[in-house]
Each structure stands twice: as C-alpha cells, then as structure tokens.
N, C-alpha and C. Protein backbone atom coordinates (compact mmCIF):
# COMPACT_ATOMS: atom_id res chain seq x y z
N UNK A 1 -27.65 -38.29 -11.31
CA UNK A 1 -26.28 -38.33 -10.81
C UNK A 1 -25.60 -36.98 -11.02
N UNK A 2 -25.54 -36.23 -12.58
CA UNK A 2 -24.92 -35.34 -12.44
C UNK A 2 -25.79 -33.58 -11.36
N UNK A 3 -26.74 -34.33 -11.18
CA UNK A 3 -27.55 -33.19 -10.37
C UNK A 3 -27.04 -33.11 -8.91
N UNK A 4 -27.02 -34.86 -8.38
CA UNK A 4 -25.78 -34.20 -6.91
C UNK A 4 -24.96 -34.51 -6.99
N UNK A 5 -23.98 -34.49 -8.01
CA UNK A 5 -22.35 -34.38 -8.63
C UNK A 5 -22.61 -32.62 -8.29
N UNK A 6 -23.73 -31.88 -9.01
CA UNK A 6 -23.62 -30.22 -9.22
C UNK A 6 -23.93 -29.71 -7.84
N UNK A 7 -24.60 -30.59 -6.82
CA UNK A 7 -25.15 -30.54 -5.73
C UNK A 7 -23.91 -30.21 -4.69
N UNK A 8 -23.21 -31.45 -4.49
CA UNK A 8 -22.14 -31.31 -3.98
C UNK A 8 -21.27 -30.44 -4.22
N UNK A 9 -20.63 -30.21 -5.49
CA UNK A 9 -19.78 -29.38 -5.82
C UNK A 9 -20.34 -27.73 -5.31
N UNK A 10 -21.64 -27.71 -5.53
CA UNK A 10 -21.72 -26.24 -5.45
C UNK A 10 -21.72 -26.16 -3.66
N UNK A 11 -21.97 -27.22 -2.92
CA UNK A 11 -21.98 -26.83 -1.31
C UNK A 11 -20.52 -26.78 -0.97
N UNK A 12 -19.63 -27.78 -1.31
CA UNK A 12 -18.13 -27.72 -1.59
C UNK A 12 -17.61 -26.29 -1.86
N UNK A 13 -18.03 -25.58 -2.69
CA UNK A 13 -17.57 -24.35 -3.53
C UNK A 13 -17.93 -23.07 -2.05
N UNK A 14 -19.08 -23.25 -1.71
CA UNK A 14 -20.04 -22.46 -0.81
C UNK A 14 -19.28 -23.00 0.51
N UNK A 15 -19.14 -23.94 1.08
CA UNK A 15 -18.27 -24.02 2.24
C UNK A 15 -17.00 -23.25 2.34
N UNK A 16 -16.26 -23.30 1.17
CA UNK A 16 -15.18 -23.07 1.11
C UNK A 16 -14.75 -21.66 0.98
N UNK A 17 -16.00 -20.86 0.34
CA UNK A 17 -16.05 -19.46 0.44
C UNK A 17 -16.33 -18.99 2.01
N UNK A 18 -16.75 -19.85 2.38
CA UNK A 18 -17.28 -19.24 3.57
C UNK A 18 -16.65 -19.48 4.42
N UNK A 19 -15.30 -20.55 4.56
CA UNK A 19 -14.05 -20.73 5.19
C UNK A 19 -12.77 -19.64 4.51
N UNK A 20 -12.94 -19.21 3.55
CA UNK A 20 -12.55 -18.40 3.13
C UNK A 20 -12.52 -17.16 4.10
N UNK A 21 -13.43 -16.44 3.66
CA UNK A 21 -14.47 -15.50 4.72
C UNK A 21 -14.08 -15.58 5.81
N UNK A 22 -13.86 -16.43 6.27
CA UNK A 22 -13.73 -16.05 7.76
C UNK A 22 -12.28 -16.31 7.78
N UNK A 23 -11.42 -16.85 7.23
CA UNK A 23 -10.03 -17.12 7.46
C UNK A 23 -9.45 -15.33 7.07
N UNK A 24 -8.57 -14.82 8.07
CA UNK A 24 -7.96 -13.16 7.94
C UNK A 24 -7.01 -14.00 6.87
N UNK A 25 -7.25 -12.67 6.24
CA UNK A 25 -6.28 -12.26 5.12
C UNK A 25 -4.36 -12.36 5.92
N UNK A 26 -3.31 -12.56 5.06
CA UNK A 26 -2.36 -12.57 5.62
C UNK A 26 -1.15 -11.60 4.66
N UNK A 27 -0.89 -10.80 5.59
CA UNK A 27 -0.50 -9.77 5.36
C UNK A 27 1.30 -9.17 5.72
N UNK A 28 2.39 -9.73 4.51
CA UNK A 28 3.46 -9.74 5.17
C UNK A 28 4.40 -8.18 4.92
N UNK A 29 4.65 -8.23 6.54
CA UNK A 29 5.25 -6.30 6.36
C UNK A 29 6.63 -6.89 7.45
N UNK A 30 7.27 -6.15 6.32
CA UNK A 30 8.77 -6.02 6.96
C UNK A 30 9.22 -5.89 7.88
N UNK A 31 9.77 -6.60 8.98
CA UNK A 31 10.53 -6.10 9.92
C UNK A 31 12.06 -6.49 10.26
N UNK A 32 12.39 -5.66 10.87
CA UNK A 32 14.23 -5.49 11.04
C UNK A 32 14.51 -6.66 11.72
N UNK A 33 15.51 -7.67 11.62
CA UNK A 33 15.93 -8.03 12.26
C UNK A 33 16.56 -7.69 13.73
N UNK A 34 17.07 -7.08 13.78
CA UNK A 34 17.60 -6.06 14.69
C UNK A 34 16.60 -5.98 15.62
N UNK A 35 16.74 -5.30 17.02
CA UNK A 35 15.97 -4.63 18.10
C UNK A 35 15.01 -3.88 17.40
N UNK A 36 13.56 -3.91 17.79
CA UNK A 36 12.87 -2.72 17.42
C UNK A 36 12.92 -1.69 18.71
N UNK A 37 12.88 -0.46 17.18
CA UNK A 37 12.92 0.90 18.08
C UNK A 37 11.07 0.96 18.63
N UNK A 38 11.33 1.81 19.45
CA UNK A 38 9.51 2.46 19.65
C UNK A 38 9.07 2.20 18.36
N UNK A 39 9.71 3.52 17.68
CA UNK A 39 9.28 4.18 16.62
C UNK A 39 8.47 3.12 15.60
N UNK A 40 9.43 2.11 15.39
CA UNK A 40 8.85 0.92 14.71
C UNK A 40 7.07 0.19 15.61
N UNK A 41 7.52 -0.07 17.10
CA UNK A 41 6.46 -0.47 17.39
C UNK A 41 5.01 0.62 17.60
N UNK A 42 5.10 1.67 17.35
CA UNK A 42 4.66 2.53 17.11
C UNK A 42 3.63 2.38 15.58
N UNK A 43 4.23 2.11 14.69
CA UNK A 43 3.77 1.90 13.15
C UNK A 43 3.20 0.74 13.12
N UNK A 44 3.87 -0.81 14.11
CA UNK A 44 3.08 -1.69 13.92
C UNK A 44 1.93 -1.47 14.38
N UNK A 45 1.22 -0.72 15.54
CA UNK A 45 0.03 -0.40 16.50
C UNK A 45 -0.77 0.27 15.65
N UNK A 46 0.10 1.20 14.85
CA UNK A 46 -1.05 1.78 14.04
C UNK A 46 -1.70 1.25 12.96
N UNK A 47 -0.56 0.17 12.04
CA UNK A 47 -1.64 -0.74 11.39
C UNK A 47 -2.34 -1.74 11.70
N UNK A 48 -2.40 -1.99 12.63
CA UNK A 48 -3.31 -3.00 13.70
C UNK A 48 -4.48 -1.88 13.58
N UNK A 49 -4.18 -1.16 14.33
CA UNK A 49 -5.27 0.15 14.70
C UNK A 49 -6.32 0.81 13.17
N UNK A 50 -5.58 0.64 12.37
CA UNK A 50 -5.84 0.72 10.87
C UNK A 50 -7.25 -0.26 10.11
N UNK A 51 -6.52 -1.47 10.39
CA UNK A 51 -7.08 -2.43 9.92
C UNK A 51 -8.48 -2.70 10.65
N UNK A 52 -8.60 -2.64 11.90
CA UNK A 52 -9.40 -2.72 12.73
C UNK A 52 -10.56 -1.36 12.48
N UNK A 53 -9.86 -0.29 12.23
CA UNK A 53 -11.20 0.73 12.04
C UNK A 53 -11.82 0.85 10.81
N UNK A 54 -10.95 -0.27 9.86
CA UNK A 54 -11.42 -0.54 8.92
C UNK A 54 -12.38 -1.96 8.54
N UNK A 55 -12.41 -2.55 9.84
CA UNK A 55 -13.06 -3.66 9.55
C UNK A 55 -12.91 -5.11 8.70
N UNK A 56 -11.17 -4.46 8.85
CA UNK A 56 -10.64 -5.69 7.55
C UNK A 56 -9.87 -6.41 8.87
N UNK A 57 -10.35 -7.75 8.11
CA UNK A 57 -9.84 -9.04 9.05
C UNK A 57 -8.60 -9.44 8.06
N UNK A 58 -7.26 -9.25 8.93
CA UNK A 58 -6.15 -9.69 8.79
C UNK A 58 -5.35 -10.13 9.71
N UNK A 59 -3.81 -10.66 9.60
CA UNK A 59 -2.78 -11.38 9.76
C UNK A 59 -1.96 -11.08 9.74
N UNK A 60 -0.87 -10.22 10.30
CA UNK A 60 0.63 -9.54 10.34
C UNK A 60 1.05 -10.50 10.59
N UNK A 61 1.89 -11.09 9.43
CA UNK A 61 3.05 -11.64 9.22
C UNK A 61 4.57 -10.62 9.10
N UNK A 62 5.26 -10.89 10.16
CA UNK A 62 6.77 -10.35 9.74
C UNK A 62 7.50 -11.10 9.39
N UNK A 63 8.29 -10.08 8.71
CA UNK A 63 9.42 -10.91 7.63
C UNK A 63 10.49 -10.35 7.85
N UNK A 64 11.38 -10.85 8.73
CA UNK A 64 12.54 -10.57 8.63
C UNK A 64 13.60 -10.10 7.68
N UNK A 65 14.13 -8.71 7.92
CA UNK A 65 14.95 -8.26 6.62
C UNK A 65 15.71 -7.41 7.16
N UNK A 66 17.05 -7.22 6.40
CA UNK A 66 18.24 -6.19 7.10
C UNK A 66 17.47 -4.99 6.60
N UNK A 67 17.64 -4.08 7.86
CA UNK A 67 16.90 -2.38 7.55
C UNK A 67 17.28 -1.72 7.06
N UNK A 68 18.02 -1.91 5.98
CA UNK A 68 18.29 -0.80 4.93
C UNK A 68 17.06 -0.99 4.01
N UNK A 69 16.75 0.03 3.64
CA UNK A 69 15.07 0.36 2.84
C UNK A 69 15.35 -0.13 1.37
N UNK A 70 16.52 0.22 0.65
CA UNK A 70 15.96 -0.17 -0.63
C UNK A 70 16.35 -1.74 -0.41
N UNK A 71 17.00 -2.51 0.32
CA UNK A 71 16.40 -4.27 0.45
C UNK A 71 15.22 -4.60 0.57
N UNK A 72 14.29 -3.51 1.38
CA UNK A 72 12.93 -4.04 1.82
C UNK A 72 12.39 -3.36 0.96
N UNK A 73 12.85 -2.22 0.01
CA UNK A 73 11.98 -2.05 -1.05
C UNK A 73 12.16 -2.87 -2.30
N UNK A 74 13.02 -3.78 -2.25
CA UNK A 74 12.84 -5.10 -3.16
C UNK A 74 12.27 -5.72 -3.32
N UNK A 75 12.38 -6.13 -1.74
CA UNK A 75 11.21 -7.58 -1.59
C UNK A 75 9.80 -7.15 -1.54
N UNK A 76 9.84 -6.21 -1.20
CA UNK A 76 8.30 -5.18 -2.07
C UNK A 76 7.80 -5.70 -3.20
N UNK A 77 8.87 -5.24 -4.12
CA UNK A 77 9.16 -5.49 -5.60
C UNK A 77 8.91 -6.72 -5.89
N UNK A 78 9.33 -7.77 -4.97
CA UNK A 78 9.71 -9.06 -5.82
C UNK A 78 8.12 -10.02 -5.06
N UNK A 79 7.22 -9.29 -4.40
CA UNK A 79 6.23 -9.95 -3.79
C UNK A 79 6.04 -10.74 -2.39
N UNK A 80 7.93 -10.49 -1.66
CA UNK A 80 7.70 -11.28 -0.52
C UNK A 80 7.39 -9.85 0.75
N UNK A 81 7.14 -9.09 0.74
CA UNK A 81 6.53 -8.26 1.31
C UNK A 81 5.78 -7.50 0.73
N UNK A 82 3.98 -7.13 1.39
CA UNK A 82 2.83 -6.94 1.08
C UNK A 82 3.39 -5.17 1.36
N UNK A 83 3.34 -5.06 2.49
CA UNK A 83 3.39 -3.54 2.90
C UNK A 83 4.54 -2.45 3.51
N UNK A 84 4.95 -1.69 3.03
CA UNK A 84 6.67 -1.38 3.39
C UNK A 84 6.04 0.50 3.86
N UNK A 85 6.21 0.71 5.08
CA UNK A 85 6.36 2.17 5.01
C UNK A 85 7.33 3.12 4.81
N UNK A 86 7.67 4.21 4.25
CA UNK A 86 8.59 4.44 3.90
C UNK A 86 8.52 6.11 2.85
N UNK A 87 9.59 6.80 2.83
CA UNK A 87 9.57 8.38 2.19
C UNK A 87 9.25 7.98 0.86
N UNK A 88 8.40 8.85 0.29
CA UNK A 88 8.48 8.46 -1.36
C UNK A 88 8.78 9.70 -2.35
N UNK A 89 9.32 8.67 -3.31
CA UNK A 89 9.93 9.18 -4.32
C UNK A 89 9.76 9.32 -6.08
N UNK A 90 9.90 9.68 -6.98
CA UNK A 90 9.01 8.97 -8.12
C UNK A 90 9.74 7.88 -8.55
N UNK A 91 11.15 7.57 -8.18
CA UNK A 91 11.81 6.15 -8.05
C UNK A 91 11.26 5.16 -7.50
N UNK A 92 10.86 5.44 -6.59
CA UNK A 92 10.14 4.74 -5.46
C UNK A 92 8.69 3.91 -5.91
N UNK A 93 8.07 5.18 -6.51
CA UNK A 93 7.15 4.93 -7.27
C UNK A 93 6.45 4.18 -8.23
N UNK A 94 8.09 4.08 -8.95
CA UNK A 94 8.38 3.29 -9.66
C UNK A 94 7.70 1.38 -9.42
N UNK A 95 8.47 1.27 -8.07
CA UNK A 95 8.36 -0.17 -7.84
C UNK A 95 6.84 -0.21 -6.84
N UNK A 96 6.49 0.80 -6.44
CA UNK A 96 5.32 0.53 -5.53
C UNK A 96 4.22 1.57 -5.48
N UNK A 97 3.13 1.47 -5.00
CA UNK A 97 1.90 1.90 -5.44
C UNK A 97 1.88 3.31 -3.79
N UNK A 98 2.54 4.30 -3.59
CA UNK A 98 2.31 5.01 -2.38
C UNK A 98 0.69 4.89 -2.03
N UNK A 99 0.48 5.22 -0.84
CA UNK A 99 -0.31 5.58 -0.30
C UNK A 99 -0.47 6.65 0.74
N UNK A 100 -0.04 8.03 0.52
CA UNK A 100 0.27 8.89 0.94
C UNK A 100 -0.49 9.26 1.82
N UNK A 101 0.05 8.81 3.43
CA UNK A 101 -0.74 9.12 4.82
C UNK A 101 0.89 9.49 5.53
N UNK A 102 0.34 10.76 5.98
CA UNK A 102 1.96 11.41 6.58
C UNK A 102 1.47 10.45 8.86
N UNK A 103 2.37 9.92 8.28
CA UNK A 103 2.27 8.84 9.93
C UNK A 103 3.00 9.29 11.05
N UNK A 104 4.33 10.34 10.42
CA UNK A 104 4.98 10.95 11.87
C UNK A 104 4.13 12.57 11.50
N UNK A 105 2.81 13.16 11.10
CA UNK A 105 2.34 14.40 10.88
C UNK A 105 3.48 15.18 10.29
N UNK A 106 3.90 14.72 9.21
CA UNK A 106 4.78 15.35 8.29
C UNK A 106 6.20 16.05 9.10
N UNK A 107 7.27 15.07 10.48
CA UNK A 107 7.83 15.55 11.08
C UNK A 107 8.98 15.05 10.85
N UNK A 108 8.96 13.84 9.69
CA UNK A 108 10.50 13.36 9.47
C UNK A 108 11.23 14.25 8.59
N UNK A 109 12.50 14.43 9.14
CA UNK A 109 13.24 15.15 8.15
C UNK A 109 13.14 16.96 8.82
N UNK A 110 12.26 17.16 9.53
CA UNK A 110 12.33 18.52 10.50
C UNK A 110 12.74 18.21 11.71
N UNK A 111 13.18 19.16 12.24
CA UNK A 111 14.17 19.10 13.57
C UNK A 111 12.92 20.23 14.63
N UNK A 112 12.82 19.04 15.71
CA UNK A 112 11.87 19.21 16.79
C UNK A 112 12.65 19.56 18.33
N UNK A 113 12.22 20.48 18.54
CA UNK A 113 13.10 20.66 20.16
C UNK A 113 12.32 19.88 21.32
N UNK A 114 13.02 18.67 21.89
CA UNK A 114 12.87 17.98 22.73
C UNK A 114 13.38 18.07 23.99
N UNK A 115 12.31 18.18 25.25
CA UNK A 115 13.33 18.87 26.61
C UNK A 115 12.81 17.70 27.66
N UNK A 116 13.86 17.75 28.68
CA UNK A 116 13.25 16.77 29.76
C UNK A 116 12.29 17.66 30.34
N UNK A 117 10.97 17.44 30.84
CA UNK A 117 9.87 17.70 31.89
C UNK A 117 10.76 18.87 32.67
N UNK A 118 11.39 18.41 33.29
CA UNK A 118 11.84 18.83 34.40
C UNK A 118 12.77 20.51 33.94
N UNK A 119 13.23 20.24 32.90
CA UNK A 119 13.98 22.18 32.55
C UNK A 119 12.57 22.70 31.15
N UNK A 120 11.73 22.06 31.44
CA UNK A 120 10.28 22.44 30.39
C UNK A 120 10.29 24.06 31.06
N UNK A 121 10.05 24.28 32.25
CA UNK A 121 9.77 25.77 32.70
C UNK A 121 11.15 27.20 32.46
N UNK A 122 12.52 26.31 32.62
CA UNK A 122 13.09 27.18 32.11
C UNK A 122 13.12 27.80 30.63
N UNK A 123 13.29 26.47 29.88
CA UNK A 123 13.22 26.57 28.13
C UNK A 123 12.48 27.38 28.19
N UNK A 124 10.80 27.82 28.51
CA UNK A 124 9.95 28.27 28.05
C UNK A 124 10.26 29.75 28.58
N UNK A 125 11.17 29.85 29.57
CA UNK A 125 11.11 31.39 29.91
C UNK A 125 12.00 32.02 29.05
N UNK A 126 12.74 31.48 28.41
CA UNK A 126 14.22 32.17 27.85
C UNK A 126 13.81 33.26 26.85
N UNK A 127 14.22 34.62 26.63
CA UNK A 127 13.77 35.32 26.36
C UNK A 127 15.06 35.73 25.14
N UNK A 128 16.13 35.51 25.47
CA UNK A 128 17.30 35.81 24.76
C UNK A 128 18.19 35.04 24.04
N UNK A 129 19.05 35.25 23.25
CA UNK A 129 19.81 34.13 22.69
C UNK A 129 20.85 33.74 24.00
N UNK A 130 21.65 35.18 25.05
CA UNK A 130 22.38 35.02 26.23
C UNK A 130 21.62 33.95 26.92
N UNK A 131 20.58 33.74 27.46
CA UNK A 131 19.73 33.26 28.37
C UNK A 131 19.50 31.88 27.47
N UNK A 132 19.67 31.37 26.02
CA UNK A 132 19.33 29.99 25.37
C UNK A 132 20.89 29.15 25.43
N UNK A 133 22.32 30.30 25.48
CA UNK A 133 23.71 29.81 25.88
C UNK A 133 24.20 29.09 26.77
N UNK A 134 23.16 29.23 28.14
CA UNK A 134 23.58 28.49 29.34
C UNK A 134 23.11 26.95 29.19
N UNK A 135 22.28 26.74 27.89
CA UNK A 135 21.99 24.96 27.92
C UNK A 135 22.86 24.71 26.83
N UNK A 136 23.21 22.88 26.97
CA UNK A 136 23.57 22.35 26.06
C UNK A 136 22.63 21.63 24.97
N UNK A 137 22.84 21.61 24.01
CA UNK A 137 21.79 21.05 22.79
C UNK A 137 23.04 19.71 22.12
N UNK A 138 21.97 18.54 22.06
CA UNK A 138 22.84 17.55 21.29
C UNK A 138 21.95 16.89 19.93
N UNK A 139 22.69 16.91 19.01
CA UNK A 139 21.50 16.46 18.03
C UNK A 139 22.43 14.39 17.37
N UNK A 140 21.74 13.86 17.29
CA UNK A 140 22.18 12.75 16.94
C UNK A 140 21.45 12.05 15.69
N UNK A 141 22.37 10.92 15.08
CA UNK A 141 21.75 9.75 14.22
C UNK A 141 20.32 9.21 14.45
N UNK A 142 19.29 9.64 12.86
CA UNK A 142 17.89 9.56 13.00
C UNK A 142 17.49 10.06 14.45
C-alpha cells in the first residue's frame, strides 16, 4: 500500500511539474492608467521581444497605476509589481535590484534635433547661425 501511496504521489508531484513547465510564468509590469504614449508601447514590444530571445515563457500582466514613478516604485517595493523601468539612482537602488540596459541608447535627458522630412534638406544646408534664424525651434514637456 504505501508503495502506490509513493507511486501516486510521485506521478502527482511529476504531473504537476510538468504542468508547471509549461504554464508561462506571470509577470506584473506597470502600466499608466492614462493613454499610452508610443514611447510606452515601444518598451512593452521590447520586453515581449526580450523575453522571447530569451526563450523565457511568460505572461504580461498590467497593473494599473497613476504614472508618477515613485508610486510605481512602491509597488515595486511592496511586491505588486515584478518589473518597473525607470532612471536609477542609489535611492532607487535602494528599493530595487537595476538592471542597467540603456533602452532609449542613453538619449533621455539629452536634447535631440527633430525635423519634419520635408525641411530635412534645408536644416542640413545651413551653414550659419543667420541662415539657422529663419526657423522656429519649440521645445516642450518630456
């Protein structure tokens, strides 16, 4: 009796790993309540894109949260979100484990000159500061 009592249990144990196994991991990362920008759907693609060249079978779960960062670096903190991207700091540090992969190629926080297609050929001819006066430049929030 206790031989397929051990019988069972161990195919029980072995099924269940192996439903395991195949069930993706679930994986909860923050997102804004609010409209997403590109920018955001941008970061989700890449950890899709991530996970996949890594061969790890997972589950993006979002979790709704107001987008101010140190809220979502709470719930970091407090375990209801798995993965938060975000600038780091040794504060920062503090509550979470970085993983330092620069995702905009180290461009947040530098100022990039952005032109429509269409005045691309003038911009590029301007030779003078007189000749950079005749455009307007607007810089805005993030």
């Amino acid at each position: 009796m206790k031989l397929k009592l051990s019988v069972i249990i161990s195919a029980l144990v072995f099924q269940s790993a192996c439903i395991a196994a195949q069930t993706p991991e679930l994986i909860y990362v923050a997102k804004e309540a609010r409209t997403l920008y590109n920018r955001d759907l941008y970061l989700y693609e890449l950890l899709e894109k991530a996970l996949a060249a890594a061969k790890y079978s997972a589950q993006i779960e979002h979790i709704k949260i107001h987008p101010h960062q140190q809220r979502t670096l709470m719930a970091l903190s407090r375990g209801k979100v798995d993965l938060h991207w975000s600038m780091t700091s040794p504060a920062r540090e503090q509550i979470a484990i970085p993983i330092k992969v620069p995702l905009y190629d180290g461009l947040i926080g530098q100022r990039v000159l952005i032109v429509h297609k269409d005045i691309y050929p003038a911009i590029k001819a301007i030779r003078s500061l007189n000749e950079l006066k005749r455009f307007t430049a607007v810089q805005g929030h993030d």
